[in-house]
C-alpha atoms as a PDB file:
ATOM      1  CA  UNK A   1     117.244  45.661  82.386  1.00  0.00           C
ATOM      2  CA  UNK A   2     118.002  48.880  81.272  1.00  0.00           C
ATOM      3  CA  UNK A   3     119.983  51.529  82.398  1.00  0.00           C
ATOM      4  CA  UNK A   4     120.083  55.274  81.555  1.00  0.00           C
ATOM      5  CA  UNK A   5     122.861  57.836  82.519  1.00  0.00           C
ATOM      6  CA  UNK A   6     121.934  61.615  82.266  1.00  0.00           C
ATOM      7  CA  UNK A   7     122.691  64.308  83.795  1.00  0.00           C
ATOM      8  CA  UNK A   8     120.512  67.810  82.746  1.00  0.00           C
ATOM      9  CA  UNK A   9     119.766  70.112  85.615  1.00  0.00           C
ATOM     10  CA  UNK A  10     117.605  72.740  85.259  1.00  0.00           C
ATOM     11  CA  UNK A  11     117.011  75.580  87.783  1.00  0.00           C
ATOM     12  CA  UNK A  12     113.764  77.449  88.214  1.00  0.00           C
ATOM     13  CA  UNK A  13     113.608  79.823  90.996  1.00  0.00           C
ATOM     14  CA  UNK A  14     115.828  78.435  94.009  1.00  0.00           C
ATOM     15  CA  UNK A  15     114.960  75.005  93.420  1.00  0.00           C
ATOM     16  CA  UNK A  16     116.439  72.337  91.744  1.00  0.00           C
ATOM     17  CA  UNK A  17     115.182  70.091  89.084  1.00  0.00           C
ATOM     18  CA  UNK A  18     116.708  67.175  87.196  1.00  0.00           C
ATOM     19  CA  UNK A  19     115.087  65.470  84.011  1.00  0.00           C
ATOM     20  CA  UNK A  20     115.809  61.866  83.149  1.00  0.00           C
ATOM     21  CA  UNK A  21     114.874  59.281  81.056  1.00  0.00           C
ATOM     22  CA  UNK A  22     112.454  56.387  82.000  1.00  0.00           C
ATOM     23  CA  UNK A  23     114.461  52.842  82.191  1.00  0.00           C
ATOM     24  CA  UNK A  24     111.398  51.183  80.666  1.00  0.00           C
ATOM     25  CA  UNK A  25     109.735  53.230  78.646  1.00  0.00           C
ATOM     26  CA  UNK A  26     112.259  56.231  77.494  1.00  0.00           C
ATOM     27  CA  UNK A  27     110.289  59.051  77.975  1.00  0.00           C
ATOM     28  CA  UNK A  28     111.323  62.371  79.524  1.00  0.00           C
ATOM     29  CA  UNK A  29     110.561  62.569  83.202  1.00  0.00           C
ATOM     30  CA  UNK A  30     111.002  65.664  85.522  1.00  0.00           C
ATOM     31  CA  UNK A  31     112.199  65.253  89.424  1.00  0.00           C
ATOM     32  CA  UNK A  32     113.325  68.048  91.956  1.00  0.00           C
ATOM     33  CA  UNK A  33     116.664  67.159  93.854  1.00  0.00           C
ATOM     34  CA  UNK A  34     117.012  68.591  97.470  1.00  0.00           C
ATOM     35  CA  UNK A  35     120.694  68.642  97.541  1.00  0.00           C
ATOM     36  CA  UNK A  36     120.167  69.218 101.333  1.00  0.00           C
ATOM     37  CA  UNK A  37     119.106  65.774 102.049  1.00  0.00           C
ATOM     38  CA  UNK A  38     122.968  64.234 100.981  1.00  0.00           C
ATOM     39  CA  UNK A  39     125.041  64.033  98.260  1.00  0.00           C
ATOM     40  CA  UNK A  40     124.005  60.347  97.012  1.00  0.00           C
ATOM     41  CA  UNK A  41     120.439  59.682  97.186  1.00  0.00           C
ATOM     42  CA  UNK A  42     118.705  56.751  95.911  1.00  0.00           C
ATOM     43  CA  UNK A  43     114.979  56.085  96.263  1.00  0.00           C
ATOM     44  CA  UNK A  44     112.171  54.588  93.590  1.00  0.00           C
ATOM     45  CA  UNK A  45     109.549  56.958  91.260  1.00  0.00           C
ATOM     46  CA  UNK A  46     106.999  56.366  89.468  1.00  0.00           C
ATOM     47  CA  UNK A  47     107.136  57.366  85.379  1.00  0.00           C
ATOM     48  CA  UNK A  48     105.336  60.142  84.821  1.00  0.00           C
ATOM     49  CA  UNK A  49     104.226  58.614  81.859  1.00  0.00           C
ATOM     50  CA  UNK A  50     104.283  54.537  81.960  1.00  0.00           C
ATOM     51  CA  UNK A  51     104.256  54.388  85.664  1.00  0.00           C
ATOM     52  CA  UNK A  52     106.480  51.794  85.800  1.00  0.00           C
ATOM     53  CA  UNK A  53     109.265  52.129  88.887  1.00  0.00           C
ATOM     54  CA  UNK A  54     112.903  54.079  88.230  1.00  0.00           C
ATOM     55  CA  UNK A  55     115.403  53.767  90.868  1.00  0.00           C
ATOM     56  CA  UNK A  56     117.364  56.787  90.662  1.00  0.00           C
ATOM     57  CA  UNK A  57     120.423  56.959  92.016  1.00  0.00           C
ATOM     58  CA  UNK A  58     121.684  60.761  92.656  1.00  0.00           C
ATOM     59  CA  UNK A  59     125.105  61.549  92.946  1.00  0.00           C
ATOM     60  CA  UNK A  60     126.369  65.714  93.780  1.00  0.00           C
ATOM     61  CA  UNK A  61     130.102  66.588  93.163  1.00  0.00           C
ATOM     62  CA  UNK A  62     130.499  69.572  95.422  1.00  0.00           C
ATOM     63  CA  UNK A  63     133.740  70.240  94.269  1.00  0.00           C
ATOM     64  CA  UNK A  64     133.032  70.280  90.549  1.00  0.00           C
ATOM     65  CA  UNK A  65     128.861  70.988  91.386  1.00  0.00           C
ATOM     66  CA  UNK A  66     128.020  68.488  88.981  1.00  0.00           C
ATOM     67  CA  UNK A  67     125.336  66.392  89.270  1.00  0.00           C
ATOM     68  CA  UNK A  68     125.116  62.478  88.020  1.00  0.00           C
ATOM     69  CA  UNK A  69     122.218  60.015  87.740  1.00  0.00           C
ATOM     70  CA  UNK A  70     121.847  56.262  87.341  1.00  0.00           C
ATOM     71  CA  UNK A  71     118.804  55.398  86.071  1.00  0.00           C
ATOM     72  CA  UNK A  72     117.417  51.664  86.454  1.00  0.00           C
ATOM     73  CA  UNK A  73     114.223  49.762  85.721  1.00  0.00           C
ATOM     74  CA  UNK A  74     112.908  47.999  89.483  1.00  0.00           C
ATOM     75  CA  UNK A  75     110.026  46.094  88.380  1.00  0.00           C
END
């Protein structure tokens, strides 16, 4: 099992977007984060590109308003 920490956000308008790297397959994948919904989220998506399952675990420092990511294989 792999894991994969990374955490580039990019902002385009108002929203907020967060690229990471596939556990399986190590390509590039793009995901918005709505901060709004908690500061750790965890929840399962797709590759964009193998389609194999990522759980992505989201975690928002208010204080410092960084943002981490833990990136796992589920399959």
């Amino acid at each position: 099992m792999r894991k994969n920490k990374q955490s580039e956000i990019m902002y385009f308008n108002t929203e907020n977007y967060v690229s990471y790297r596939c556990a399986y397959c190590g390509q590039k994948n793009v995901t918005e984060i709505d901060i709004s919904m908690g500061f750790v989220q965890e929840y399962i998506e797709d590759c964009q590109v193998c389609c194999c399952p990522n759980t992505l675990k989201i975690m928002f420092n208010e204080i410092s308003q960084s943002l981490d990511i833990d990136v796992t294989y589920s399959g």
